[in-house]
C-alpha atoms as a PDB file:
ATOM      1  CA  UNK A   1      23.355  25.912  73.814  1.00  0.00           C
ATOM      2  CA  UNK A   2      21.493  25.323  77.397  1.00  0.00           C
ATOM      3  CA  UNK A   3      18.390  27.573  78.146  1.00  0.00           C
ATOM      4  CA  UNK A   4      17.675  28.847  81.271  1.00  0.00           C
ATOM      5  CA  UNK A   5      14.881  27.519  83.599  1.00  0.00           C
ATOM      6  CA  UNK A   6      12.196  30.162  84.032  1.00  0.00           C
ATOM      7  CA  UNK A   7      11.498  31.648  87.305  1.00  0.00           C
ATOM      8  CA  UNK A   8       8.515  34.262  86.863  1.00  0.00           C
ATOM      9  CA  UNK A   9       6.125  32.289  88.414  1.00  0.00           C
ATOM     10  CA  UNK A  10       8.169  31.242  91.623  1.00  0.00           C
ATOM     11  CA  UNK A  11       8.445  32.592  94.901  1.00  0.00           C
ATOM     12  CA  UNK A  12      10.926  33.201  97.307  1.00  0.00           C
ATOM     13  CA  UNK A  13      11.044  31.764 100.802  1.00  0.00           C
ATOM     14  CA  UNK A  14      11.448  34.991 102.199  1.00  0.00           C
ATOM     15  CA  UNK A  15       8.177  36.081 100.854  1.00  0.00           C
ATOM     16  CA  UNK A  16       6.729  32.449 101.679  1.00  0.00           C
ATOM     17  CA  UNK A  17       7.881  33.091 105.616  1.00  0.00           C
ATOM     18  CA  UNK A  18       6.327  36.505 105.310  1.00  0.00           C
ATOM     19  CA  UNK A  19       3.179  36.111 104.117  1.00  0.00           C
ATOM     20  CA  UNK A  20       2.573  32.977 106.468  1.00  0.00           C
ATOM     21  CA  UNK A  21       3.514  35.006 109.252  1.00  0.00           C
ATOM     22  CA  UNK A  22       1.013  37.889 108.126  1.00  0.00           C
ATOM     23  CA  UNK A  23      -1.983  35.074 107.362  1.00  0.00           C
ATOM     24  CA  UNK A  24      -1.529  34.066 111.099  1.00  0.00           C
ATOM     25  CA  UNK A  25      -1.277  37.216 112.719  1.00  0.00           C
ATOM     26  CA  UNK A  26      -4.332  38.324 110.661  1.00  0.00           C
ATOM     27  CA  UNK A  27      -6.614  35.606 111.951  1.00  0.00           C
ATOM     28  CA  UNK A  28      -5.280  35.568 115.215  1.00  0.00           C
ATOM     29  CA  UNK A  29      -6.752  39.373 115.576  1.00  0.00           C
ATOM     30  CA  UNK A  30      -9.953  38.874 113.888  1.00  0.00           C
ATOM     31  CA  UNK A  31     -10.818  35.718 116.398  1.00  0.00           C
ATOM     32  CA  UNK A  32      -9.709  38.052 119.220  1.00  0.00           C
ATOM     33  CA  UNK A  33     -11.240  41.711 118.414  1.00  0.00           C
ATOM     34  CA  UNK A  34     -14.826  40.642 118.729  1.00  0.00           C
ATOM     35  CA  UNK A  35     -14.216  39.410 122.116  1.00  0.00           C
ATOM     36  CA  UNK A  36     -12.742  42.693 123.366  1.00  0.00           C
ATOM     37  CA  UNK A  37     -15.387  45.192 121.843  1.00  0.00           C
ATOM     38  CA  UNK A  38     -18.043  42.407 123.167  1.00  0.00           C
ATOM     39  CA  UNK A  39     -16.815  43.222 126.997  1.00  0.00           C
ATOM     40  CA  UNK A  40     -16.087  47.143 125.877  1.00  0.00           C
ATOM     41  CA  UNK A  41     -19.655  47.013 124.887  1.00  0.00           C
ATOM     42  CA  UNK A  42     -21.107  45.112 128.007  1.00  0.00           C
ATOM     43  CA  UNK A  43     -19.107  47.634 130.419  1.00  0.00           C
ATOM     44  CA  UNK A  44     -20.664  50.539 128.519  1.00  0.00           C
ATOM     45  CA  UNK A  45     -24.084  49.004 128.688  1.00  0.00           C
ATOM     46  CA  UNK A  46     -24.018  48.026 132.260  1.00  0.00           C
ATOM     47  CA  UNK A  47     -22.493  52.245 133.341  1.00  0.00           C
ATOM     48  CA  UNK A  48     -25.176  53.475 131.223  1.00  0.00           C
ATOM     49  CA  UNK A  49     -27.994  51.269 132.715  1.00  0.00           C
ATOM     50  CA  UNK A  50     -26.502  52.047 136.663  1.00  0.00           C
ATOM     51  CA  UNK A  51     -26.523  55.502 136.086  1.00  0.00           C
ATOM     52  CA  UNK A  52     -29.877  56.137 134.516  1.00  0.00           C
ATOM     53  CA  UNK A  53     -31.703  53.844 137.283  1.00  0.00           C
ATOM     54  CA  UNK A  54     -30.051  56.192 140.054  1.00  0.00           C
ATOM     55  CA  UNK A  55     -31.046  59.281 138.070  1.00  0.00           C
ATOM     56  CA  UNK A  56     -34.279  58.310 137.618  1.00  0.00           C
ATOM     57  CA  UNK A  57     -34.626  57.563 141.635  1.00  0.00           C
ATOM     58  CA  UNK A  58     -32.312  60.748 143.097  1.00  0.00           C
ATOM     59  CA  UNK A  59     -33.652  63.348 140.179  1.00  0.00           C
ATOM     60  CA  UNK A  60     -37.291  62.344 139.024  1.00  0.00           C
ATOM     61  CA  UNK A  61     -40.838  62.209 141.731  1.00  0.00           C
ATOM     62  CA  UNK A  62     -41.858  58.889 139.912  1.00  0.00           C
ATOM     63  CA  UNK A  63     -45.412  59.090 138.046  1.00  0.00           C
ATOM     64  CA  UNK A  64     -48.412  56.726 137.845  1.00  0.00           C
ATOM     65  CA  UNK A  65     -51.284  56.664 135.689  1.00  0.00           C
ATOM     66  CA  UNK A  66     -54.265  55.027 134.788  1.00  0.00           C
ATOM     67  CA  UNK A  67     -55.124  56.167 130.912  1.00  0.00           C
ATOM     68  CA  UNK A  68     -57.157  58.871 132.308  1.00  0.00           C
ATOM     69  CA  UNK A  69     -55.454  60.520 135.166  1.00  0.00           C
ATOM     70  CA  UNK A  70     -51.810  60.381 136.032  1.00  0.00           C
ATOM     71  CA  UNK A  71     -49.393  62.303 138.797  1.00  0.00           C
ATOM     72  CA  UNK A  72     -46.011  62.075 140.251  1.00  0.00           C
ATOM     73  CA  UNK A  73     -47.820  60.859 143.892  1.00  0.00           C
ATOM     74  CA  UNK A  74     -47.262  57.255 142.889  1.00  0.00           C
ATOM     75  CA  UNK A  75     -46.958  56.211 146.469  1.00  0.00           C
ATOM     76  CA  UNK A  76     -50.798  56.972 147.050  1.00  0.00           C
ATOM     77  CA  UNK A  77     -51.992  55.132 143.267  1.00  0.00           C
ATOM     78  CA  UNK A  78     -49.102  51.867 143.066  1.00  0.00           C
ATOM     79  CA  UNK A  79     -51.857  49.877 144.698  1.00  0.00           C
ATOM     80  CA  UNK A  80     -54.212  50.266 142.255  1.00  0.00           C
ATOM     81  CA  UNK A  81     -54.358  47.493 140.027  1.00  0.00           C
ATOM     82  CA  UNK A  82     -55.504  49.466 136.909  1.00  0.00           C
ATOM     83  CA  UNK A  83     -51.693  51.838 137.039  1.00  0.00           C
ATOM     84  CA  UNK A  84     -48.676  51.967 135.275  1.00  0.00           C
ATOM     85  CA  UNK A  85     -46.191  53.260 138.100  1.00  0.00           C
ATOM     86  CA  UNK A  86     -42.566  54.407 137.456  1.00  0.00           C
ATOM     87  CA  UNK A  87     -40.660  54.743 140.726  1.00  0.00           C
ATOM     88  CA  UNK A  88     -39.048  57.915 141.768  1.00  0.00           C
ATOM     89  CA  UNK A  89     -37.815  59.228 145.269  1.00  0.00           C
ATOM     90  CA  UNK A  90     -37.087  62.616 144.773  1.00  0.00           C
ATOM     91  CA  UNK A  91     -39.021  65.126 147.013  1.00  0.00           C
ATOM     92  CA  UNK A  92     -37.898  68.632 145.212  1.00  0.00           C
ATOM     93  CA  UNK A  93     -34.461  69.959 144.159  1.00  0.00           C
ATOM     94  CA  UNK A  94     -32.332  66.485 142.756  1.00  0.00           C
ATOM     95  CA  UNK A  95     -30.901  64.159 145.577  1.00  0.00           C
ATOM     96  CA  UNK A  96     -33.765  65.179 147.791  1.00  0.00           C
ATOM     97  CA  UNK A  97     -35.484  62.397 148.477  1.00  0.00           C
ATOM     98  CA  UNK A  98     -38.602  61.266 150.454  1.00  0.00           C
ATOM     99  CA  UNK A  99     -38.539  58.663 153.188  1.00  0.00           C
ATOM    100  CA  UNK A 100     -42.649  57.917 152.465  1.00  0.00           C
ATOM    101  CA  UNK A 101     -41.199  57.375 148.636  1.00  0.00           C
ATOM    102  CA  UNK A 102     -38.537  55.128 149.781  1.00  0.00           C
ATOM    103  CA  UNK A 103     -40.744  52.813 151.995  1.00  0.00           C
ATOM    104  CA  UNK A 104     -43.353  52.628 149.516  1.00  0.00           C
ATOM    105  CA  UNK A 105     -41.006  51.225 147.074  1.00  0.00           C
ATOM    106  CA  UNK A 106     -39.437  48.723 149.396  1.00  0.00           C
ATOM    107  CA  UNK A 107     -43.574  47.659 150.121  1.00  0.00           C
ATOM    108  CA  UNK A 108     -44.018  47.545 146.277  1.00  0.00           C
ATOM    109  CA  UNK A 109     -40.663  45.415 145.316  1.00  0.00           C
ATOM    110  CA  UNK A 110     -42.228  42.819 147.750  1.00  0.00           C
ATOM    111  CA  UNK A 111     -45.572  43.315 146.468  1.00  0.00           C
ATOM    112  CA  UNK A 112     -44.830  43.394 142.860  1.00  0.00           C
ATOM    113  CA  UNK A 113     -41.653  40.961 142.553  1.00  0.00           C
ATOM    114  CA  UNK A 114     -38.568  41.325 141.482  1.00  0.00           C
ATOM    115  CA  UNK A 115     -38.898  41.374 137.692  1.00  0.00           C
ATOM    116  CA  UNK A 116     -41.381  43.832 137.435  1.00  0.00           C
ATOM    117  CA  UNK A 117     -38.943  46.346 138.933  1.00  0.00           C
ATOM    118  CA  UNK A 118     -36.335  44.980 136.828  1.00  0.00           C
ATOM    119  CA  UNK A 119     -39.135  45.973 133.938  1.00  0.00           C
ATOM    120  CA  UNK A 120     -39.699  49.073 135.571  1.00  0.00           C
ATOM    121  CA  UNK A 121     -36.112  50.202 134.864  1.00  0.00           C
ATOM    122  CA  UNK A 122     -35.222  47.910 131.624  1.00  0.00           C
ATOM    123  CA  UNK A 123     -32.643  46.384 133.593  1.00  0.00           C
ATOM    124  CA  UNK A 124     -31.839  42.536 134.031  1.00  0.00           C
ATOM    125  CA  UNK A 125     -29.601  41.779 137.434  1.00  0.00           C
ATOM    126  CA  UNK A 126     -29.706  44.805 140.042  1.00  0.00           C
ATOM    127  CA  UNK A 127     -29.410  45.613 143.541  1.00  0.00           C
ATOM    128  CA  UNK A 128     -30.333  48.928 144.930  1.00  0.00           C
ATOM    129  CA  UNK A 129     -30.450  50.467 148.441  1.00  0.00           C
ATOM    130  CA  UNK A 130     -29.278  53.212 150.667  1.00  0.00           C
ATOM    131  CA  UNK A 131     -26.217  52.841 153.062  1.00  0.00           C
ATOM    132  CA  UNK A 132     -24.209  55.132 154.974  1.00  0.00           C
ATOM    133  CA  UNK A 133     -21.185  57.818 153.363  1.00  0.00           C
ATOM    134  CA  UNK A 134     -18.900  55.204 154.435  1.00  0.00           C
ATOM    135  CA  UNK A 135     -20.264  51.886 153.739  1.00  0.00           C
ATOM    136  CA  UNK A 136     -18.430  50.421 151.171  1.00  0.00           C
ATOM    137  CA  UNK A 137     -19.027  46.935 148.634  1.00  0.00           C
ATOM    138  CA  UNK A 138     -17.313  44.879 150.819  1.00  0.00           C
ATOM    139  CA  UNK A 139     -19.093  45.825 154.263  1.00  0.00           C
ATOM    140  CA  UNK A 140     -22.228  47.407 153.101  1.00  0.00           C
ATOM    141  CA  UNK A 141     -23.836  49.478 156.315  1.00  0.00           C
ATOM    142  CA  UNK A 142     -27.576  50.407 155.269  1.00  0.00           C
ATOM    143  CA  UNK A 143     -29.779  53.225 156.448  1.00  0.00           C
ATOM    144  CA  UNK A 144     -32.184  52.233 159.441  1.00  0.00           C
ATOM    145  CA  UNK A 145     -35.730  53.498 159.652  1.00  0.00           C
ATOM    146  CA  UNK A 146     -38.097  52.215 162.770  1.00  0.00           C
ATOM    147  CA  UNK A 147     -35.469  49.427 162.986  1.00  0.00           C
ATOM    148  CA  UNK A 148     -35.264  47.922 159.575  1.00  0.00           C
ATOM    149  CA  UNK A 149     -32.839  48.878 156.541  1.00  0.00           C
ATOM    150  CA  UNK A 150     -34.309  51.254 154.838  1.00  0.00           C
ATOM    151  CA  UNK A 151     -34.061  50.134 151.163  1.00  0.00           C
ATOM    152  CA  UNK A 152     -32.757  47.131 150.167  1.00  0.00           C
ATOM    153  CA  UNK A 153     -34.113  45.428 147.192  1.00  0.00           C
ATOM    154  CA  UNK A 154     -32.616  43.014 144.253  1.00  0.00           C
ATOM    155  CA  UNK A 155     -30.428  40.102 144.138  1.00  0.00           C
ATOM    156  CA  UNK A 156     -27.659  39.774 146.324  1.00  0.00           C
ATOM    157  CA  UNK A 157     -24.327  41.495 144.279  1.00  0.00           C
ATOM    158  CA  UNK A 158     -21.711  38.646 142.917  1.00  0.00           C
ATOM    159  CA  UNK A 159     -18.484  38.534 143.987  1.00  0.00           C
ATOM    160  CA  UNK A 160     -17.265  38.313 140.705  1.00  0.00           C
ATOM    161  CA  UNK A 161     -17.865  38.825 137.213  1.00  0.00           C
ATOM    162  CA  UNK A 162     -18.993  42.135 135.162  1.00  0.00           C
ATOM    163  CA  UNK A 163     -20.822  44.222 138.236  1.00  0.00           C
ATOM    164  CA  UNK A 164     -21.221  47.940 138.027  1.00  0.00           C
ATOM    165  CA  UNK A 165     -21.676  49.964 140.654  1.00  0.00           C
ATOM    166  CA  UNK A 166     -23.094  53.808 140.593  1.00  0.00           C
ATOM    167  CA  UNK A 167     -23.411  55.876 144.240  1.00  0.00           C
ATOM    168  CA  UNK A 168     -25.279  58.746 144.394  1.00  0.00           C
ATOM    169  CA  UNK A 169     -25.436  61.494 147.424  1.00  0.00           C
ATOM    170  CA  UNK A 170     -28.834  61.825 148.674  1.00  0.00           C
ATOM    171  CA  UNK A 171     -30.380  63.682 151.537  1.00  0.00           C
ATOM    172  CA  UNK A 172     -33.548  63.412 153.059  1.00  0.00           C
ATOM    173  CA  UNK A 173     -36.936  65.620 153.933  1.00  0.00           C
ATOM    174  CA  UNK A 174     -38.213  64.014 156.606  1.00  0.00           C
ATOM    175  CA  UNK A 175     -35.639  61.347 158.371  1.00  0.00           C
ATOM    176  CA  UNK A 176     -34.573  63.613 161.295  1.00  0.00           C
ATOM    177  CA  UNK A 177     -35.525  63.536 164.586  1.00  0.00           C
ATOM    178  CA  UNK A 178     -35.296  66.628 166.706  1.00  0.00           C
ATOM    179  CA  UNK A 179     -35.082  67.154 170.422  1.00  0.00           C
ATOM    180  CA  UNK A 180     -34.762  70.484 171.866  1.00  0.00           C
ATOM    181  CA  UNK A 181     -32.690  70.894 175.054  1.00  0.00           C
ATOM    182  CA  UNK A 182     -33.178  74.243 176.084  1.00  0.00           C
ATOM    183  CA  UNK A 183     -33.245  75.320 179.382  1.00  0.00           C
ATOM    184  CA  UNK A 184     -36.219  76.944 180.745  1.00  0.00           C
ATOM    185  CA  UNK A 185     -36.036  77.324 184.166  1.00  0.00           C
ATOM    186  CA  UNK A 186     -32.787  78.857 186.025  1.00  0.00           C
ATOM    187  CA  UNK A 187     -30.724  75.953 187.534  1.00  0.00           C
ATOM    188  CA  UNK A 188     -32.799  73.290 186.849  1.00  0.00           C
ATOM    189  CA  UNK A 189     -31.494  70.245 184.203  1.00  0.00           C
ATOM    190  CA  UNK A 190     -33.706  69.797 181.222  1.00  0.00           C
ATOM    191  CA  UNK A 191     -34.076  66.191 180.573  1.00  0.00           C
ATOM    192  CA  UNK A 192     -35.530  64.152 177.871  1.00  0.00           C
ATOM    193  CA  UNK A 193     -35.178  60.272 177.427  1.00  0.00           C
ATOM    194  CA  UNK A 194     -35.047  58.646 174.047  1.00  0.00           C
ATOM    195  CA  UNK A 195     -35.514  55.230 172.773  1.00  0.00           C
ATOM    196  CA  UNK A 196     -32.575  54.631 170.037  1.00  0.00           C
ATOM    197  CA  UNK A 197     -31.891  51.304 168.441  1.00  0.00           C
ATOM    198  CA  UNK A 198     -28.662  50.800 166.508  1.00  0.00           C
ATOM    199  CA  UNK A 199     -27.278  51.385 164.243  1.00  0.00           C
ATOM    200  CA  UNK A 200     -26.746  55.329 164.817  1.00  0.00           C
ATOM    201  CA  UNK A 201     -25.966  57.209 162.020  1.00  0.00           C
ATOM    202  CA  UNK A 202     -25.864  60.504 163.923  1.00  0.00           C
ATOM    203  CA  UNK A 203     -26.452  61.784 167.438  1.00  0.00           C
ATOM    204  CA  UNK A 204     -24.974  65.642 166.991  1.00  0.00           C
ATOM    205  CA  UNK A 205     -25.548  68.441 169.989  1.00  0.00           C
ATOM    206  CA  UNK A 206     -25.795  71.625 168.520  1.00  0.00           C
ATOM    207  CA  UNK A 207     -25.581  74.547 171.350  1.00  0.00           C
ATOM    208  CA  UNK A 208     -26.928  77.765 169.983  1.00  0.00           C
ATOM    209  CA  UNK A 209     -26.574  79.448 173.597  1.00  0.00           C
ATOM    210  CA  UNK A 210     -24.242  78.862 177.105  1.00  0.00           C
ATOM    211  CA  UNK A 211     -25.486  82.435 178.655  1.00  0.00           C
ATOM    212  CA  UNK A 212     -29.247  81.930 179.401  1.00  0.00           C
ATOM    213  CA  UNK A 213     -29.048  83.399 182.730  1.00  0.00           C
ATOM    214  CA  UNK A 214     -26.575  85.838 182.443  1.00  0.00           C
ATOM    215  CA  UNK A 215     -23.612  83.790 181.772  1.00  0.00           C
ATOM    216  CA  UNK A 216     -21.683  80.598 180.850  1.00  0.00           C
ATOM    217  CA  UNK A 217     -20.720  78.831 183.922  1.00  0.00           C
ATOM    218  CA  UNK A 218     -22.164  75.686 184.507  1.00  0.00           C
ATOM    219  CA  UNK A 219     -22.866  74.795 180.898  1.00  0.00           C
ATOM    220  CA  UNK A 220     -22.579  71.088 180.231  1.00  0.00           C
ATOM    221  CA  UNK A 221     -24.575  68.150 178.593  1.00  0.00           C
ATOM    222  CA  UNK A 222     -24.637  64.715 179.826  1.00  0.00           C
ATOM    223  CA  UNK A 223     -26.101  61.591 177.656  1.00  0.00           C
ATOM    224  CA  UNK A 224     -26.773  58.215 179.816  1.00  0.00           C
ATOM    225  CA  UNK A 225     -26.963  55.402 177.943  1.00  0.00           C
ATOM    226  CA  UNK A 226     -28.938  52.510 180.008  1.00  0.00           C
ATOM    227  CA  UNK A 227     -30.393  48.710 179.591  1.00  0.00           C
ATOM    228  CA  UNK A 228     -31.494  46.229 181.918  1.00  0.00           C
ATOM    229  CA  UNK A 229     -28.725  44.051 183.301  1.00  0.00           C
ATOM    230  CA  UNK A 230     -25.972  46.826 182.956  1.00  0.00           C
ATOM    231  CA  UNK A 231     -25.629  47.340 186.497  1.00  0.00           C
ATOM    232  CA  UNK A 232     -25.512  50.921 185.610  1.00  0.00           C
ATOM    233  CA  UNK A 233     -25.622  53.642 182.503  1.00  0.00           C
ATOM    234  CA  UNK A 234     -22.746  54.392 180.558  1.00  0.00           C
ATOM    235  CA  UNK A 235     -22.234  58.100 180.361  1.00  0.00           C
ATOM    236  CA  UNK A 236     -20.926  60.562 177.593  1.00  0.00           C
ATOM    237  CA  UNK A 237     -20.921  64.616 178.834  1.00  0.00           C
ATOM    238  CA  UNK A 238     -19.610  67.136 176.954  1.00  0.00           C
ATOM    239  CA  UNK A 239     -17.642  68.654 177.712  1.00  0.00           C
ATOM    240  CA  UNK A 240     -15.510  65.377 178.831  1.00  0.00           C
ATOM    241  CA  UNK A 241     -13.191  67.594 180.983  1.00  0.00           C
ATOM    242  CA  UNK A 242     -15.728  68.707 183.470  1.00  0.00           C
ATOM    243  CA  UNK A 243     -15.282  72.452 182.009  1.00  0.00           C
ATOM    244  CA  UNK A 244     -17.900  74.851 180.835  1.00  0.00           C
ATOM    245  CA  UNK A 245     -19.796  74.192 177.161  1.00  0.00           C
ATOM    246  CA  UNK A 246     -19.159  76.792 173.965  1.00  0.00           C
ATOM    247  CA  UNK A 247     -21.651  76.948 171.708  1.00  0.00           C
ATOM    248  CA  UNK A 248     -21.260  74.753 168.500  1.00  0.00           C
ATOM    249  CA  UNK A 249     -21.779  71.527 166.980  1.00  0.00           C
ATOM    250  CA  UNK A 250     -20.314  68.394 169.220  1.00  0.00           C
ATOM    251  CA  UNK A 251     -20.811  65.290 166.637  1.00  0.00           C
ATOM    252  CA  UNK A 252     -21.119  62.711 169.453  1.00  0.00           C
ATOM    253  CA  UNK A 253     -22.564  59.745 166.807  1.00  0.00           C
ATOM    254  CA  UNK A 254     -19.311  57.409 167.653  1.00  0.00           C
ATOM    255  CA  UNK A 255     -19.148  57.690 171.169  1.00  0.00           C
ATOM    256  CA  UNK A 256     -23.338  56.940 171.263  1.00  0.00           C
ATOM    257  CA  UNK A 257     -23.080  54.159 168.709  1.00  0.00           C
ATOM    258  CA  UNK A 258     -20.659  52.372 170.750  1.00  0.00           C
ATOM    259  CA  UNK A 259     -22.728  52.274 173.398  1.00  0.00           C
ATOM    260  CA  UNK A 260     -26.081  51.077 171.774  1.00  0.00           C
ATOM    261  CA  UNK A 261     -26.295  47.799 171.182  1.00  0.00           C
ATOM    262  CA  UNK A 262     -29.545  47.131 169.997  1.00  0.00           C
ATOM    263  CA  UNK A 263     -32.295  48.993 171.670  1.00  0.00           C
ATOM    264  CA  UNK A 264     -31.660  51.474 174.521  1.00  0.00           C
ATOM    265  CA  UNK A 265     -33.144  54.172 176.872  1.00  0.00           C
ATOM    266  CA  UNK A 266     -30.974  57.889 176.277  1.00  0.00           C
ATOM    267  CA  UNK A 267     -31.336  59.895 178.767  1.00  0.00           C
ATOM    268  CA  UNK A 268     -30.438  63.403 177.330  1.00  0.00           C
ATOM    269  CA  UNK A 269     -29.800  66.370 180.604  1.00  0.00           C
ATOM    270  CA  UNK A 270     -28.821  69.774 179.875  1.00  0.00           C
ATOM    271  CA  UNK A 271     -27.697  72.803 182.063  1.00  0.00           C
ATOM    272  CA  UNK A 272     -27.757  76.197 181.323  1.00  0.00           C
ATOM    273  CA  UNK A 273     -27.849  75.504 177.379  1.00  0.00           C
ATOM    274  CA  UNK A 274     -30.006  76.668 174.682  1.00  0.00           C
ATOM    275  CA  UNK A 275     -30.101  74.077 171.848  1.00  0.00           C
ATOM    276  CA  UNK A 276     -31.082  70.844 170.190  1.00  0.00           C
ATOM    277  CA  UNK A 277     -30.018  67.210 169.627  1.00  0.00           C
ATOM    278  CA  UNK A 278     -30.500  66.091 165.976  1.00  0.00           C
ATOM    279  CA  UNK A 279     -30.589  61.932 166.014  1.00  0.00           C
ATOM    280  CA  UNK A 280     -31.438  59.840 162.805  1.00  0.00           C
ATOM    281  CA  UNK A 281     -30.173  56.057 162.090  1.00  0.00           C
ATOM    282  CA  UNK A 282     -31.086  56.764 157.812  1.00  0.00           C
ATOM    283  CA  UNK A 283     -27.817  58.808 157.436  1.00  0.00           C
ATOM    284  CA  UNK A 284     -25.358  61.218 158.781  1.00  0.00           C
ATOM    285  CA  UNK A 285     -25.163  64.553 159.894  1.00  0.00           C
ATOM    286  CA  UNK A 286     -23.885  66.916 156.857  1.00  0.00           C
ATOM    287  CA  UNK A 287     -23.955  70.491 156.647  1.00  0.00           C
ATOM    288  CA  UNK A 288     -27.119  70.749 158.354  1.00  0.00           C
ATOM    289  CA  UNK A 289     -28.636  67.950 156.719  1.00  0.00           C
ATOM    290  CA  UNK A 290     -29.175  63.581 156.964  1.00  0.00           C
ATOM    291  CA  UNK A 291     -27.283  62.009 153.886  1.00  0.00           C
ATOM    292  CA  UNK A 292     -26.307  59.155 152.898  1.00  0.00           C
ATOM    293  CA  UNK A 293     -25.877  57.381 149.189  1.00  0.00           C
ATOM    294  CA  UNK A 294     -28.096  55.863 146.988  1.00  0.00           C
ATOM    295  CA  UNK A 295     -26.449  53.007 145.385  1.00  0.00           C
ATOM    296  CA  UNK A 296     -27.079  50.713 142.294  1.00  0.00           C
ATOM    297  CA  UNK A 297     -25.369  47.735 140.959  1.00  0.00           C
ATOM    298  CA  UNK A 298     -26.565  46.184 137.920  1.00  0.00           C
ATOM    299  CA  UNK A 299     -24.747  42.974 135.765  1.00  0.00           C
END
């Protein structure tokens, strides 16, 4: 009689197939998870690290201190060598912020070099500055002040690789310039003449009154733009018809901008008009106010 051969120990190629098709999968995912929670990590490290530096600027005054005495005027103490300064721009209410803040910390990131503000903030690559509503990363416009940007500081932001990038909306306390245009004589053109440079990131008329003199005929504003070697001023009135001015807001930034390049002589006349011309080349003209956007990119 022939036995039969024992197969207890044995395995079938189905399950041979099966399990190597499990061992491979399996180590296929554990060499590839780590790399995807190492980026998920970065991204959530570099969002974290944009948004507290633009909080900190738009939200806190900033502080110095020496041991002894301390304050949130760290524009008036950065100087000293004996402080500890932590920058801040805000000027009151969050997203106020002060131009005197603002320049001082463009002074100090020259001063002070570019890893002690990266100290400053516990960050590693960065870029901040201010630019206009509708700058964007691929042509930034800044905000202007006497000329220069107004705050630009860091290394200049990659192309490529992990970059993140956190805008804030910002106004300021003291960036406007005001101009009144009211008559003050019957029939006689108020004029004022203003030296702009570009770039303009508002020129905005606002006519509070057409009926100083007992009515609104004759109501108009004219703004000559001039330079040397024009042959002549370039003109903007409103309004453009030859008509008779209502009073309102006439946003006139585009039409001024395009006619000042570089530095130029306004010439501002009004008739029979009570009101005010609100310029500014840090930011733009918004519900009464000059904004623009904080931005931050750290990678």
């Amino acid at each position: 009689m022939v036995k039969s051969r024992e197969k207890s120990g044995q395995l079938s190629l189905d399950v041979l197939v099966g399990l190597t098709i499990f061992m491979v999968t399996f180590i296929f995912i554990l060499q590839y998870l780590p790399s995807i929670f190492v980026v998920q990590r970065s991204d959530i490290s570099l969002s974290s690290e944009a948004y507290r530096v633009a909080a900190l600027l738009a939200e806190s005054p900033g502080y110095w201190t020496n041991g002894t005495y301390n304050g949130t005027d760290w524009q008036d103490h950065w100087k000293n060598g004996d402080v500890t300064v932590r920058v801040g721009l805000c000027a009151g209410e969050p997203g106020e912020i002060s131009i005197d803040k603002v320049l001082n910390f463009s002074e100090l990131y020259k001063d002070m070099g570019y890893d002690y503000v990266a100290e400053m903030f516990g960050v590693r690559n960065y870029n901040i500055s201010i630019q206009y509503l509708y700058s964007n990363s691929s042509s930034p416009v800044y905000s202007y002040y006497n000329g220069k940007p107004l705050l630009v500081v860091g290394k200049p932001v990659p192309g490529c690789g992990d970059v993140v990038r956190y805008e804030r909306v910002v106004y300021f306390t003291n960036a406007t310039f005001i101009y009144n245009i009211t008559n003050l004589q019957k029939g006689v053109n108020r004029t004022r003449i203003l030296n702009v440079s570009a770039p303009i990131g508002t020129f905005t008329v606002i006519v509070t009154n057409t009926s100083l003199w007992g009515n609104g005929w004759g109501s108009w504003v004219q703004v000559k733009a001039s330079k040397v070697g024009w042959g002549g001023p370039k003109i903007v009135r409103i309004p453009s018809n030859g008509g008779n001015l209502s009073p309102g807001v006439y946003d006139l930034t585009n039409q001024i901008s395009s006619r000042v390049p570089g530095v130029v002589n306004l010439t501002v006349i009004s008739h029979n008009v009570a009101g005010y011309v609100v310029y500014s080349s840090a930011g733009q003209y918004v519900a009464g106010r000059i904004a623009a956007k904080l931005v931050v990119c750290v990678w």
